[in-house]
PDB file of N, CA and C in Angstrom:
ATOM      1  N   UNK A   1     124.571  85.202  84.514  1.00  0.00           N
ATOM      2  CA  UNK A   1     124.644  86.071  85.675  1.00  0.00           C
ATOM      3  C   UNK A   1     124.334  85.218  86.918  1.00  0.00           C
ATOM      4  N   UNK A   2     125.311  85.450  87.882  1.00  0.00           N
ATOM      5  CA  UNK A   2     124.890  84.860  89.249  1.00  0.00           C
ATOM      6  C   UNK A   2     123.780  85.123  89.846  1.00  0.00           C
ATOM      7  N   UNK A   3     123.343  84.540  90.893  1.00  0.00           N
ATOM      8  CA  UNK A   3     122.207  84.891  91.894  1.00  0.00           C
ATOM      9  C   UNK A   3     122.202  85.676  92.496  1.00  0.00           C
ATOM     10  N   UNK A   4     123.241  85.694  92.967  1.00  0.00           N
ATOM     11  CA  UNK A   4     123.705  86.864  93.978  1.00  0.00           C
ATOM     12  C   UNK A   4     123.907  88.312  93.104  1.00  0.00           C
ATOM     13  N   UNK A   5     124.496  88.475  92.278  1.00  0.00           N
ATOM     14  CA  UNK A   5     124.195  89.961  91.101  1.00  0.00           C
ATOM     15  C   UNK A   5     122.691  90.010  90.601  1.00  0.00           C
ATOM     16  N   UNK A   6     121.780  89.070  89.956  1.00  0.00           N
ATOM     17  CA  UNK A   6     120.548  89.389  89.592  1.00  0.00           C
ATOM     18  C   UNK A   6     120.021  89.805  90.761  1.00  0.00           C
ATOM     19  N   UNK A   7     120.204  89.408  91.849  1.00  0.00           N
ATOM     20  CA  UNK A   7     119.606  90.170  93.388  1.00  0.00           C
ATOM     21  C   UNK A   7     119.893  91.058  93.965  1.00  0.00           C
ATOM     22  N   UNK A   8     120.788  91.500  93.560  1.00  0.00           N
ATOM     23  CA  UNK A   8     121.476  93.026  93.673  1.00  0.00           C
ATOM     24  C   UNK A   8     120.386  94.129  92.673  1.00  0.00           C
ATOM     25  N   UNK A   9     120.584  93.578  90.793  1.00  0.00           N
ATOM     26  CA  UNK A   9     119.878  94.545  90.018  1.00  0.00           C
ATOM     27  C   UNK A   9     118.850  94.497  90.469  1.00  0.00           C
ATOM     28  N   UNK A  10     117.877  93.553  91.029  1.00  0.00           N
ATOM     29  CA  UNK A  10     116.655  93.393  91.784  1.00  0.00           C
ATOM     30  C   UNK A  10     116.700  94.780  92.489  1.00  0.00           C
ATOM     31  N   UNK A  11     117.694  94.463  93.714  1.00  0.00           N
ATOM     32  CA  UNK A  11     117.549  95.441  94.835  1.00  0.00           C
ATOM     33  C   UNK A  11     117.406  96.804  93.931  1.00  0.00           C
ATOM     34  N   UNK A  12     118.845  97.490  93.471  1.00  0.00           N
ATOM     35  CA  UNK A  12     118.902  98.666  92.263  1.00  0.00           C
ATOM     36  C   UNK A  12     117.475  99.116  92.212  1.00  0.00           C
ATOM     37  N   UNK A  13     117.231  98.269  91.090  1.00  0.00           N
ATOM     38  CA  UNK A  13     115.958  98.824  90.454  1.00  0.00           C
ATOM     39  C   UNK A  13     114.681  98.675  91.430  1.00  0.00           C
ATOM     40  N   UNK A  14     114.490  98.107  92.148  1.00  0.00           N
ATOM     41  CA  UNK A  14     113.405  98.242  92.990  1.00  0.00           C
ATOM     42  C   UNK A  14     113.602  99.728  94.228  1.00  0.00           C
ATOM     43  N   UNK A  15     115.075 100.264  94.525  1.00  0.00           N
ATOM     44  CA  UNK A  15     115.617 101.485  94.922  1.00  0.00           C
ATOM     45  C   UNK A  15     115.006 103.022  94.157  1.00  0.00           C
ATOM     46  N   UNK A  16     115.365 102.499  92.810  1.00  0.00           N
ATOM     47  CA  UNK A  16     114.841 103.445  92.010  1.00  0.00           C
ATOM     48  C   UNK A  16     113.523 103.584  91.968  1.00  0.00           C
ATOM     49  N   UNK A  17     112.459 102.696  91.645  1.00  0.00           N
ATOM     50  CA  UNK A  17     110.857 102.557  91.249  1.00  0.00           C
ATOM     51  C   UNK A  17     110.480 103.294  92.539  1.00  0.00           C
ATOM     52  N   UNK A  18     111.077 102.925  93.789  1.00  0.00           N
ATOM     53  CA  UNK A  18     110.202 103.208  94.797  1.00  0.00           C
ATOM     54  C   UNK A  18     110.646 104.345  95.133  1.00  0.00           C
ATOM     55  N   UNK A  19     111.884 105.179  94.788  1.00  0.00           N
ATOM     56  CA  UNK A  19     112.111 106.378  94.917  1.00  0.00           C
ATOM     57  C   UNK A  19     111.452 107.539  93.929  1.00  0.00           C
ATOM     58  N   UNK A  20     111.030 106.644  92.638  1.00  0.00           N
ATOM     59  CA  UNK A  20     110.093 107.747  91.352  1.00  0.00           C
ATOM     60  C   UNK A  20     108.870 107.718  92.301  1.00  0.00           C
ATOM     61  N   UNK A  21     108.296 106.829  92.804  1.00  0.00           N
ATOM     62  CA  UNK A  21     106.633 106.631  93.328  1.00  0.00           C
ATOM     63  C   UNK A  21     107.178 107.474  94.706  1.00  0.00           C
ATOM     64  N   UNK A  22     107.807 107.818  95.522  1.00  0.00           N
ATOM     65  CA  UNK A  22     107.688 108.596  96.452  1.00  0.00           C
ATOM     66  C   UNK A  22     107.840 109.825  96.284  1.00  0.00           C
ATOM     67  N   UNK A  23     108.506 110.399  95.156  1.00  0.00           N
ATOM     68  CA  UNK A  23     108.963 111.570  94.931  1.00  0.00           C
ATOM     69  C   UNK A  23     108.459 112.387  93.809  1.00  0.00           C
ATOM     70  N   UNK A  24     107.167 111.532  93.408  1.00  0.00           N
ATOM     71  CA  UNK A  24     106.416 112.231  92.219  1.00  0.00           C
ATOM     72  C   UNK A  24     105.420 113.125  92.698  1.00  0.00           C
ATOM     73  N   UNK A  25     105.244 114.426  92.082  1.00  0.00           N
ATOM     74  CA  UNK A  25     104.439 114.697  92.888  1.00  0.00           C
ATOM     75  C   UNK A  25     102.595 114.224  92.438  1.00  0.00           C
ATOM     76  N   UNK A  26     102.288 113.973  93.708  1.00  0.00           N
ATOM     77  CA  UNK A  26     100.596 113.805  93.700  1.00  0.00           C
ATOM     78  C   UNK A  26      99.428 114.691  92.708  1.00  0.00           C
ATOM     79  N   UNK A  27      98.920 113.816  91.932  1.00  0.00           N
ATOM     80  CA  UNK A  27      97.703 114.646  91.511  1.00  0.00           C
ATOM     81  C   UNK A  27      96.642 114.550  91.656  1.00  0.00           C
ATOM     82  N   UNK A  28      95.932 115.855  91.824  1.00  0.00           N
ATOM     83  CA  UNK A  28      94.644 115.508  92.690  1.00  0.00           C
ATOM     84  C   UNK A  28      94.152 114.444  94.183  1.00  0.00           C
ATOM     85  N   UNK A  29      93.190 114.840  94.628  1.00  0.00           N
ATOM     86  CA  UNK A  29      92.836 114.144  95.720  1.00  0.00           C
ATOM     87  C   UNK A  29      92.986 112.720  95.578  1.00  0.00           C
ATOM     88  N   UNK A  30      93.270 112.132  96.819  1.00  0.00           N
ATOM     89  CA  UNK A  30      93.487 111.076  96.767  1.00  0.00           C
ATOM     90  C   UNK A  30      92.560 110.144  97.235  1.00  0.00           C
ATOM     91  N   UNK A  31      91.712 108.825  96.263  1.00  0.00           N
ATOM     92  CA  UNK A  31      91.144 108.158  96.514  1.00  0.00           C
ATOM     93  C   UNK A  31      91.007 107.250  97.594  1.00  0.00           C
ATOM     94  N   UNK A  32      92.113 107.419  98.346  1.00  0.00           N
ATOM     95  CA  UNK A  32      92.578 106.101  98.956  1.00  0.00           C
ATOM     96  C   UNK A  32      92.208 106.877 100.704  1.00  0.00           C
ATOM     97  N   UNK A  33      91.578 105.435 101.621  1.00  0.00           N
ATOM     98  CA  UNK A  33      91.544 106.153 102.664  1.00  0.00           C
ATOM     99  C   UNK A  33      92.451 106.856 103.695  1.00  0.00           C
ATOM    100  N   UNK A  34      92.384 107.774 104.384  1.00  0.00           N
ATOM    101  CA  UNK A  34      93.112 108.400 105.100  1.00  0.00           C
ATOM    102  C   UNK A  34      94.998 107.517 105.453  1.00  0.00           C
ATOM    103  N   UNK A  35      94.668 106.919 106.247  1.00  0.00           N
ATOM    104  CA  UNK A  35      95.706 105.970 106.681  1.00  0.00           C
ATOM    105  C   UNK A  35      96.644 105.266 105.981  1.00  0.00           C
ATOM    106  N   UNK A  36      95.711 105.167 104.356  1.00  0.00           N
ATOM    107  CA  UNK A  36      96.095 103.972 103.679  1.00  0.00           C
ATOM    108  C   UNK A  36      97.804 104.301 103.320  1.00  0.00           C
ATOM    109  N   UNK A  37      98.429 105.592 103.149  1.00  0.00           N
ATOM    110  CA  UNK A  37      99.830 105.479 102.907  1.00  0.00           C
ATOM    111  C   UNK A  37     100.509 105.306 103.915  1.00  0.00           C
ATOM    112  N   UNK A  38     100.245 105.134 104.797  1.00  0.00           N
ATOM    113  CA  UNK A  38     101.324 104.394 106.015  1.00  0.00           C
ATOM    114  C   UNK A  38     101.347 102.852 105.918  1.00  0.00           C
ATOM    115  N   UNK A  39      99.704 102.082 105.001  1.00  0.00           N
ATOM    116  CA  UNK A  39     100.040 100.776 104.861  1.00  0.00           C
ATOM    117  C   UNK A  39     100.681 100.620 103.427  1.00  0.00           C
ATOM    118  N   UNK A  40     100.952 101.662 102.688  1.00  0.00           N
ATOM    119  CA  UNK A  40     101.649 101.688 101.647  1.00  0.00           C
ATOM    120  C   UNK A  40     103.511 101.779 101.797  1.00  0.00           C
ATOM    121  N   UNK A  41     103.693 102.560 102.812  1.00  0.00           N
ATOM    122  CA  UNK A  41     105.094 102.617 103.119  1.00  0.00           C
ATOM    123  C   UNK A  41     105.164 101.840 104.357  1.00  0.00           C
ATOM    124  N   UNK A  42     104.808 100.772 105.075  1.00  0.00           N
ATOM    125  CA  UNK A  42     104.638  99.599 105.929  1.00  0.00           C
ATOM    126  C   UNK A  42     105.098  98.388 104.625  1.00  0.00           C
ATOM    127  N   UNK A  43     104.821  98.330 104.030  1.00  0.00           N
ATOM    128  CA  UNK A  43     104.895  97.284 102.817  1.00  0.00           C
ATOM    129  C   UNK A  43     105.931  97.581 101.751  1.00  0.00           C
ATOM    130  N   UNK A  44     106.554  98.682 101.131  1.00  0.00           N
ATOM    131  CA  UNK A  44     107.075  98.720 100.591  1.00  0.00           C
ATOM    132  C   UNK A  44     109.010  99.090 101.334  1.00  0.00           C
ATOM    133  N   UNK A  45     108.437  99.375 102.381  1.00  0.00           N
ATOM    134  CA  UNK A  45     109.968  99.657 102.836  1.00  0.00           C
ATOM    135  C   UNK A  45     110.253  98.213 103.925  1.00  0.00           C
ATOM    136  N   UNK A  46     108.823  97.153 103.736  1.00  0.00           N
ATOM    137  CA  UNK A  46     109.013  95.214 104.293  1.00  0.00           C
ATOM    138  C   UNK A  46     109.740  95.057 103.117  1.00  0.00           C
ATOM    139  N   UNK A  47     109.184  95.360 101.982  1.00  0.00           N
ATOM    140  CA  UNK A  47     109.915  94.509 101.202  1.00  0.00           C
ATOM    141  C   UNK A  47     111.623  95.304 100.926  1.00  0.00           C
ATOM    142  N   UNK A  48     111.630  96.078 100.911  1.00  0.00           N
ATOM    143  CA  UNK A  48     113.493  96.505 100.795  1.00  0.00           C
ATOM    144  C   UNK A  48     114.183  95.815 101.635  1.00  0.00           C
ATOM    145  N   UNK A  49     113.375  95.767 102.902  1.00  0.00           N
ATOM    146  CA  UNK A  49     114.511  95.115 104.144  1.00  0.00           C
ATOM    147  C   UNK A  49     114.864  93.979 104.072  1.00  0.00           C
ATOM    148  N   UNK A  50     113.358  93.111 103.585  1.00  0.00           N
ATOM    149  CA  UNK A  50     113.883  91.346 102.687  1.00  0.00           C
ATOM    150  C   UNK A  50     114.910  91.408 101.739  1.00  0.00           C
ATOM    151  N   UNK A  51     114.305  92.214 100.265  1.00  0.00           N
ATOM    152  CA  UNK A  51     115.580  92.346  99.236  1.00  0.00           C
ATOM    153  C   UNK A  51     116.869  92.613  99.801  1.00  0.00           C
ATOM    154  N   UNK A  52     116.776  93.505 100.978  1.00  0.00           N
ATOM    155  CA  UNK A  52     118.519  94.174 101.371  1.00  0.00           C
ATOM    156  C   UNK A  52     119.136  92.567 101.957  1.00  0.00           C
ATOM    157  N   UNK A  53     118.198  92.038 102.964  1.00  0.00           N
ATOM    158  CA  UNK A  53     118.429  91.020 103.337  1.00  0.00           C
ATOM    159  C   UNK A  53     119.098  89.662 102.185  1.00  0.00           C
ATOM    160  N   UNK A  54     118.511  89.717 101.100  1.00  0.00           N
ATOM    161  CA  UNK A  54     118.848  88.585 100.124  1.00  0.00           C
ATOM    162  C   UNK A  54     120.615  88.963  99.498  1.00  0.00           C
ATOM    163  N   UNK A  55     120.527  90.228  99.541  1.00  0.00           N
ATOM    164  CA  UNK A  55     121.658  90.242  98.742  1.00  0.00           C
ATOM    165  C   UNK A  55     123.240  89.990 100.127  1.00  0.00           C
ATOM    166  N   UNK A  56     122.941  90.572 101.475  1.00  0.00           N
ATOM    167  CA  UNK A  56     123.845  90.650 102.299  1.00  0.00           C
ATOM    168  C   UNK A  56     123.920  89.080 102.882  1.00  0.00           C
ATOM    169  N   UNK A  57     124.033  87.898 102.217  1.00  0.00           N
ATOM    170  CA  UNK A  57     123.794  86.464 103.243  1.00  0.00           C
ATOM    171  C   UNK A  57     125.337  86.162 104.009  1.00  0.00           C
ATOM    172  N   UNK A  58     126.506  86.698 103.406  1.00  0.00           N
ATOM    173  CA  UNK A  58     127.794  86.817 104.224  1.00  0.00           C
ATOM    174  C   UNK A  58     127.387  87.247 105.181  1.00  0.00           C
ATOM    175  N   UNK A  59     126.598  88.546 105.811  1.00  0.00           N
ATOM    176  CA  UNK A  59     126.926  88.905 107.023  1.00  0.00           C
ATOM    177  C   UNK A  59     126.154  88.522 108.050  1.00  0.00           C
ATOM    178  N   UNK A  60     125.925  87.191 108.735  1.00  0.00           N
ATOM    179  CA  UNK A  60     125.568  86.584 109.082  1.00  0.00           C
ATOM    180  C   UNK A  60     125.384  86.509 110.201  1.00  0.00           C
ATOM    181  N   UNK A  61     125.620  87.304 110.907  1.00  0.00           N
ATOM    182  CA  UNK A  61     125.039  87.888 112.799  1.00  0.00           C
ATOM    183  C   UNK A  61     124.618  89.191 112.293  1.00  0.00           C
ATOM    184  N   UNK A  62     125.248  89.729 111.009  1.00  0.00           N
ATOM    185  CA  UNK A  62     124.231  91.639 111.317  1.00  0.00           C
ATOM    186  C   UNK A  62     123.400  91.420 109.921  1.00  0.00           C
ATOM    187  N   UNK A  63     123.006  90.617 109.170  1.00  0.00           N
ATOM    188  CA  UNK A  63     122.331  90.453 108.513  1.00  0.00           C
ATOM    189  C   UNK A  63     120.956  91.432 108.879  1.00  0.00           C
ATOM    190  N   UNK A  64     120.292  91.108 109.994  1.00  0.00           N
ATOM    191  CA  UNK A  64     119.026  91.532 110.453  1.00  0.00           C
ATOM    192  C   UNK A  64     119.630  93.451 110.550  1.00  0.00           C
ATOM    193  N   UNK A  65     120.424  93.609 111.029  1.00  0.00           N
ATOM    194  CA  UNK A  65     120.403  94.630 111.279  1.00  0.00           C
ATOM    195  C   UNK A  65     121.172  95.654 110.415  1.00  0.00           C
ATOM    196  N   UNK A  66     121.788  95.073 109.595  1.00  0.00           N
ATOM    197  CA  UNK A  66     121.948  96.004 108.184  1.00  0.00           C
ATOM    198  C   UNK A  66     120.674  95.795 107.675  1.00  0.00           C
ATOM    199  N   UNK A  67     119.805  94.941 107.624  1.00  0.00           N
ATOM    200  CA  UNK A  67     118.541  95.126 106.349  1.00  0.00           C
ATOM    201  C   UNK A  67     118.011  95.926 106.899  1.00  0.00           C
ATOM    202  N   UNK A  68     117.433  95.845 108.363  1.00  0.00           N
ATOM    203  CA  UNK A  68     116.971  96.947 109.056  1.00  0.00           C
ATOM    204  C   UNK A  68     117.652  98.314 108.851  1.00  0.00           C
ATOM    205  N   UNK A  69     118.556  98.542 109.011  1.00  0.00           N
ATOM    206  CA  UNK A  69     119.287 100.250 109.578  1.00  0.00           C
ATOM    207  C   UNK A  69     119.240 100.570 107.289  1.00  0.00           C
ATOM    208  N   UNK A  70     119.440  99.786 106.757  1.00  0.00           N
ATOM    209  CA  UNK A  70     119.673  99.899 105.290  1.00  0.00           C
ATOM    210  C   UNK A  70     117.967 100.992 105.023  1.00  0.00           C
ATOM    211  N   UNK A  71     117.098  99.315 105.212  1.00  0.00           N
ATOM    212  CA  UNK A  71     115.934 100.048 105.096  1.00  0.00           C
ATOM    213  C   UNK A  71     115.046 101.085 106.016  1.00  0.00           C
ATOM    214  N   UNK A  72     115.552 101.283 107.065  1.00  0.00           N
ATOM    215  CA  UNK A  72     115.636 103.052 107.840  1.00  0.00           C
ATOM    216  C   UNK A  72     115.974 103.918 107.011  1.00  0.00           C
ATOM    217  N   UNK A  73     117.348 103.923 106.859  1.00  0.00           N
ATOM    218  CA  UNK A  73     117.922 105.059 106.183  1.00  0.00           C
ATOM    219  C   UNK A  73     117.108 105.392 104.865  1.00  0.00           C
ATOM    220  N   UNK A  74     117.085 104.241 104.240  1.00  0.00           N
ATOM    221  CA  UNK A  74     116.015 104.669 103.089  1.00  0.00           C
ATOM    222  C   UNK A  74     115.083 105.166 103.361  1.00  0.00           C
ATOM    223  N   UNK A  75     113.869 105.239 104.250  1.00  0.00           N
ATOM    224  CA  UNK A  75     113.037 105.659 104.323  1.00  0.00           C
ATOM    225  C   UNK A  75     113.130 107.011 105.252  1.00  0.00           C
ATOM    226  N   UNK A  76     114.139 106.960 105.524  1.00  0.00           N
ATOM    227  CA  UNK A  76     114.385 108.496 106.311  1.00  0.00           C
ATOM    228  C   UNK A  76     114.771 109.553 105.213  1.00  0.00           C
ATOM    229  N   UNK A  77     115.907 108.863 103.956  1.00  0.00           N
ATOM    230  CA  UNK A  77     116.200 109.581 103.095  1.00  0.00           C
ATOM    231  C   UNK A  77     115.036 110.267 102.119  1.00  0.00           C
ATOM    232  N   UNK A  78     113.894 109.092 102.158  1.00  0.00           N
ATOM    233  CA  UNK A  78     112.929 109.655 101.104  1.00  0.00           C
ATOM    234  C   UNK A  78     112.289 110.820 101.976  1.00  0.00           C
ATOM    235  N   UNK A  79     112.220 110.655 103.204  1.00  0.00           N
ATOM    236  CA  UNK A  79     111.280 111.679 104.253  1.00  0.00           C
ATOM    237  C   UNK A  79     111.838 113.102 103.740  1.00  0.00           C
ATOM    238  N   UNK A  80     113.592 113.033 103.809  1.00  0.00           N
ATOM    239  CA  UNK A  80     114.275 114.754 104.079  1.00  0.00           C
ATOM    240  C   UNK A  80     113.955 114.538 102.473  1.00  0.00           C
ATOM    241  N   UNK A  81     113.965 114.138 101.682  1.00  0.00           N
ATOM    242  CA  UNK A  81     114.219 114.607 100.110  1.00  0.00           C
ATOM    243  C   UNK A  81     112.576 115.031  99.617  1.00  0.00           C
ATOM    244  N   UNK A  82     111.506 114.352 100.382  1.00  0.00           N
ATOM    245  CA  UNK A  82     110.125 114.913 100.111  1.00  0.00           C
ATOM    246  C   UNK A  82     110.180 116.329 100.854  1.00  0.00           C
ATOM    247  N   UNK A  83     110.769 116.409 101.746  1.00  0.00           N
ATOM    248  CA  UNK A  83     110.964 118.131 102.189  1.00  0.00           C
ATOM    249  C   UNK A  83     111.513 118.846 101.788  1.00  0.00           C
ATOM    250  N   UNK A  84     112.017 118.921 100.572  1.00  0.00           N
ATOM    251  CA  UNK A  84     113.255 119.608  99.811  1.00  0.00           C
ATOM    252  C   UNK A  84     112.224 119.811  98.666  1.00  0.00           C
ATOM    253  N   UNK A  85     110.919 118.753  98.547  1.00  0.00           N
ATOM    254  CA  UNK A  85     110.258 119.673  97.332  1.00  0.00           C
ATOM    255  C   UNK A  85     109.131 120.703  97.570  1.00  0.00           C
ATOM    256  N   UNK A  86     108.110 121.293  96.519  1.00  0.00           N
ATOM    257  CA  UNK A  86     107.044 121.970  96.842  1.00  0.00           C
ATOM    258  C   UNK A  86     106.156 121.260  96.786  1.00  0.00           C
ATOM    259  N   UNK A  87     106.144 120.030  96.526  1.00  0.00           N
ATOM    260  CA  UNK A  87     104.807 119.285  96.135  1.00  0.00           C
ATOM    261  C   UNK A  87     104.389 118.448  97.114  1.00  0.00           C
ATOM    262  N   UNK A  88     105.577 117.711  98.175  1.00  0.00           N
ATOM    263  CA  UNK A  88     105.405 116.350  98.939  1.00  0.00           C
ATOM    264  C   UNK A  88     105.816 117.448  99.912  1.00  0.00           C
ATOM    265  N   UNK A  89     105.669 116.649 101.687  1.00  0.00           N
ATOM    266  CA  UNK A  89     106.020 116.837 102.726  1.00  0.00           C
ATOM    267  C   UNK A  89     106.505 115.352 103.322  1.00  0.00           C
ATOM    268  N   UNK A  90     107.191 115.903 104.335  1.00  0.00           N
ATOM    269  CA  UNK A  90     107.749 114.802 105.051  1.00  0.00           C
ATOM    270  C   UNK A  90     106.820 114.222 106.079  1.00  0.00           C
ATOM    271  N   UNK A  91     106.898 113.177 106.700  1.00  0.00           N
ATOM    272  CA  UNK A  91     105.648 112.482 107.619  1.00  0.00           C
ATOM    273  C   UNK A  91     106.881 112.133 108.433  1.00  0.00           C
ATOM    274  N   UNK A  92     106.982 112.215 109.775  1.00  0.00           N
ATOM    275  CA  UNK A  92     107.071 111.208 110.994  1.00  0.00           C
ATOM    276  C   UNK A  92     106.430 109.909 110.791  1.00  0.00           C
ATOM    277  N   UNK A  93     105.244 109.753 110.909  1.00  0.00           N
ATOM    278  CA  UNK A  93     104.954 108.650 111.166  1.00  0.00           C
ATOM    279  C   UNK A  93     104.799 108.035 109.671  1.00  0.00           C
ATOM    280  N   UNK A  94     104.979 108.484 108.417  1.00  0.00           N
ATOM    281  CA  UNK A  94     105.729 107.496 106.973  1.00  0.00           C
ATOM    282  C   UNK A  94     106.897 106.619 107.836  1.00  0.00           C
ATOM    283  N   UNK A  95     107.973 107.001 108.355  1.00  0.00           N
ATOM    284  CA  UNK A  95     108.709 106.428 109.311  1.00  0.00           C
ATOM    285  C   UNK A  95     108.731 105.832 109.963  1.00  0.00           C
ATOM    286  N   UNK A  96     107.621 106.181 110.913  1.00  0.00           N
ATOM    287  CA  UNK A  96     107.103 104.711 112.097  1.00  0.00           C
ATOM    288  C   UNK A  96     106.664 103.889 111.245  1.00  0.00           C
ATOM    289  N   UNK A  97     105.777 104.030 110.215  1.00  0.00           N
ATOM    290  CA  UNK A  97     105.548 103.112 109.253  1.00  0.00           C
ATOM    291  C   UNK A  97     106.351 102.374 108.476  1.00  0.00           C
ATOM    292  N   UNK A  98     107.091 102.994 108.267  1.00  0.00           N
ATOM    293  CA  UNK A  98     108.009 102.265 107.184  1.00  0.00           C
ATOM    294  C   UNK A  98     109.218 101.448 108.241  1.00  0.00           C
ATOM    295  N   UNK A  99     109.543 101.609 109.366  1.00  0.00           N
ATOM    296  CA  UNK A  99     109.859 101.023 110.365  1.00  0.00           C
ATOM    297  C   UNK A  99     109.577  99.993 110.755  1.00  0.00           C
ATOM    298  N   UNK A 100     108.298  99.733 110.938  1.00  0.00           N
ATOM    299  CA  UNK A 100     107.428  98.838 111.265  1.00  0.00           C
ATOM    300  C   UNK A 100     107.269  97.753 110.346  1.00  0.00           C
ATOM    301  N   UNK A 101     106.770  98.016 109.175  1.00  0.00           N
ATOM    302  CA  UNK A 101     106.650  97.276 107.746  1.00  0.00           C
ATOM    303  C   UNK A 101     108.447  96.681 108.136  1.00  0.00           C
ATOM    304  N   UNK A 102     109.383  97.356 107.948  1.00  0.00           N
ATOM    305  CA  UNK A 102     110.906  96.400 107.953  1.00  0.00           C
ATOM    306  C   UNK A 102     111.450  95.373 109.381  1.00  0.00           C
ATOM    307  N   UNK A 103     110.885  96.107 110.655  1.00  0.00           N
ATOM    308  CA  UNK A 103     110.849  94.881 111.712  1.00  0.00           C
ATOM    309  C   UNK A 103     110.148  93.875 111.336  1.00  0.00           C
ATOM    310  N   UNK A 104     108.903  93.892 111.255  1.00  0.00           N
ATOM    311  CA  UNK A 104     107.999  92.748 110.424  1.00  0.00           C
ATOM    312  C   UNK A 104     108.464  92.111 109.636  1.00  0.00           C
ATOM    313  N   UNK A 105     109.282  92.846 108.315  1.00  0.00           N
ATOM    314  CA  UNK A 105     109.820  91.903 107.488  1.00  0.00           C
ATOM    315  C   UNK A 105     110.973  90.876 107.912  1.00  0.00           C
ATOM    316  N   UNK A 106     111.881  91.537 108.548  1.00  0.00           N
ATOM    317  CA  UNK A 106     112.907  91.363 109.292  1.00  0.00           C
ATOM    318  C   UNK A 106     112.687  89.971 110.173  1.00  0.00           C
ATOM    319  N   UNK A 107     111.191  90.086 110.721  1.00  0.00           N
ATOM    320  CA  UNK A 107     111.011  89.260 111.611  1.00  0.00           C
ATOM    321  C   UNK A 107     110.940  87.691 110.754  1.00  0.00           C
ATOM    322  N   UNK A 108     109.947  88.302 109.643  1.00  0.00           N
ATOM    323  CA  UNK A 108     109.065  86.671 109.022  1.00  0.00           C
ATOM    324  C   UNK A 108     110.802  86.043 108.637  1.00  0.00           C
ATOM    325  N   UNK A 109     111.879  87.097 107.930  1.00  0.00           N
ATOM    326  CA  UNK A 109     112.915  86.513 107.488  1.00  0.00           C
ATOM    327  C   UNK A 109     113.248  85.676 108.460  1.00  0.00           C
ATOM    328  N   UNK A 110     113.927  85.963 109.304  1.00  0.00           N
ATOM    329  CA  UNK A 110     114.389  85.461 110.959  1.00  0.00           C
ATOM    330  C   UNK A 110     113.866  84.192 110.914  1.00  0.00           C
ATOM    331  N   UNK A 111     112.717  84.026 110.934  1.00  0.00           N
ATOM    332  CA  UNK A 111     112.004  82.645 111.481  1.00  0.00           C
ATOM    333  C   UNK A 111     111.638  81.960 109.961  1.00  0.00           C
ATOM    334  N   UNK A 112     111.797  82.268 109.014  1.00  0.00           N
ATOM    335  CA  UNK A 112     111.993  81.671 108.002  1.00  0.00           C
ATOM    336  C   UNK A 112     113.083  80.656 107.630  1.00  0.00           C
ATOM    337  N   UNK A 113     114.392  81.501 108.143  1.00  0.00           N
ATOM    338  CA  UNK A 113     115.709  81.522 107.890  1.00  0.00           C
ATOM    339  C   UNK A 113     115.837  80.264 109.627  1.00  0.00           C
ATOM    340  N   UNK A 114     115.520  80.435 110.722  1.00  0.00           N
ATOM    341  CA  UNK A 114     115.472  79.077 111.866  1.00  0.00           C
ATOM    342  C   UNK A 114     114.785  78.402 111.371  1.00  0.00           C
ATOM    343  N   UNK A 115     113.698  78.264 110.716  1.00  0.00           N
ATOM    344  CA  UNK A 115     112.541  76.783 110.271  1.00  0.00           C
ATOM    345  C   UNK A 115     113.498  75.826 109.255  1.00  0.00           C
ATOM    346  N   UNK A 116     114.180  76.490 108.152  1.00  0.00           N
ATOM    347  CA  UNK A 116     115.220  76.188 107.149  1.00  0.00           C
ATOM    348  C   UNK A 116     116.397  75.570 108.184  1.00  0.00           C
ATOM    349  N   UNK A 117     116.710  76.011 108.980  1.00  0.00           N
ATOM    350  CA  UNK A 117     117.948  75.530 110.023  1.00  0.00           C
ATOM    351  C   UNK A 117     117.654  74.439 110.618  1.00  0.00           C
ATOM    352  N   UNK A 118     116.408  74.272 111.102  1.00  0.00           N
ATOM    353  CA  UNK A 118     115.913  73.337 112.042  1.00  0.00           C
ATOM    354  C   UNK A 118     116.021  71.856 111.118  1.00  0.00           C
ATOM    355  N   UNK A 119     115.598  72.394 109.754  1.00  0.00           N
ATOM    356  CA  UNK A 119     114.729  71.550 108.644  1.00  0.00           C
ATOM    357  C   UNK A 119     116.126  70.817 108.717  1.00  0.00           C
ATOM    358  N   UNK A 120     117.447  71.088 108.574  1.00  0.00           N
ATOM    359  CA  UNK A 120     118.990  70.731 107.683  1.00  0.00           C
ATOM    360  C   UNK A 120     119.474  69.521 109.090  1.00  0.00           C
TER     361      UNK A 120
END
């Protein structure tokens, strides 16, 4: 299998995992402090925007901004589909969060991806 397909099933299945963990519903109170799921969806919707990023390297001026708008939509999609159940609600700011977490990611890529350029 190529690189480019194992980084795809990567992407896939990391689509799925993080769509069971958003859409399960919660039991019992939650240990974790107040805030802490906005640094949970800050981090997990950084890392989609990298993965989206690995698999798209053809598109090479919108690279940044398909991984970005890719990993938006995802995290907008999980928002309306947690409102469609009885158990989860939707957050605004899961969004700003999960926004944030993918500019960030977006960013380290960026200057990862010029240090590698500079390096050649």
């Amino acid at each position: 299998m190529d690189r480019l397909r194992a980084q795809r099933w990567i992407l896939a299945g990391y689509l799925v995992g993080v769509s069971a963990l958003m859409l399960t519903p919660i039991q019992g109170p939650s240990a974790a402090p107040d805030q802490m799921d906005k640094v949970v969806h800050a981090i997990l919707i950084g890392v989609l925007a990298v993965l989206v990023w690995r698999v798209v390297p053809s598109l090479r001026r919108w690279r940044a901004f398909v991984s970005l708008a890719g990993a938006l939509a995802f995290a907008g999609a999980i928002e309306l589909a947690q409102g469609a159940t009885r158990y989860r609600s939707p957050d605004v700011y899961d969004v700003v969060a999960s926004g944030l977490g993918a500019v960030l990611a977006v960013g380290i890529a960026l200057a990862v991806q010029g240090r590698r350029h500079r390096r050649q």
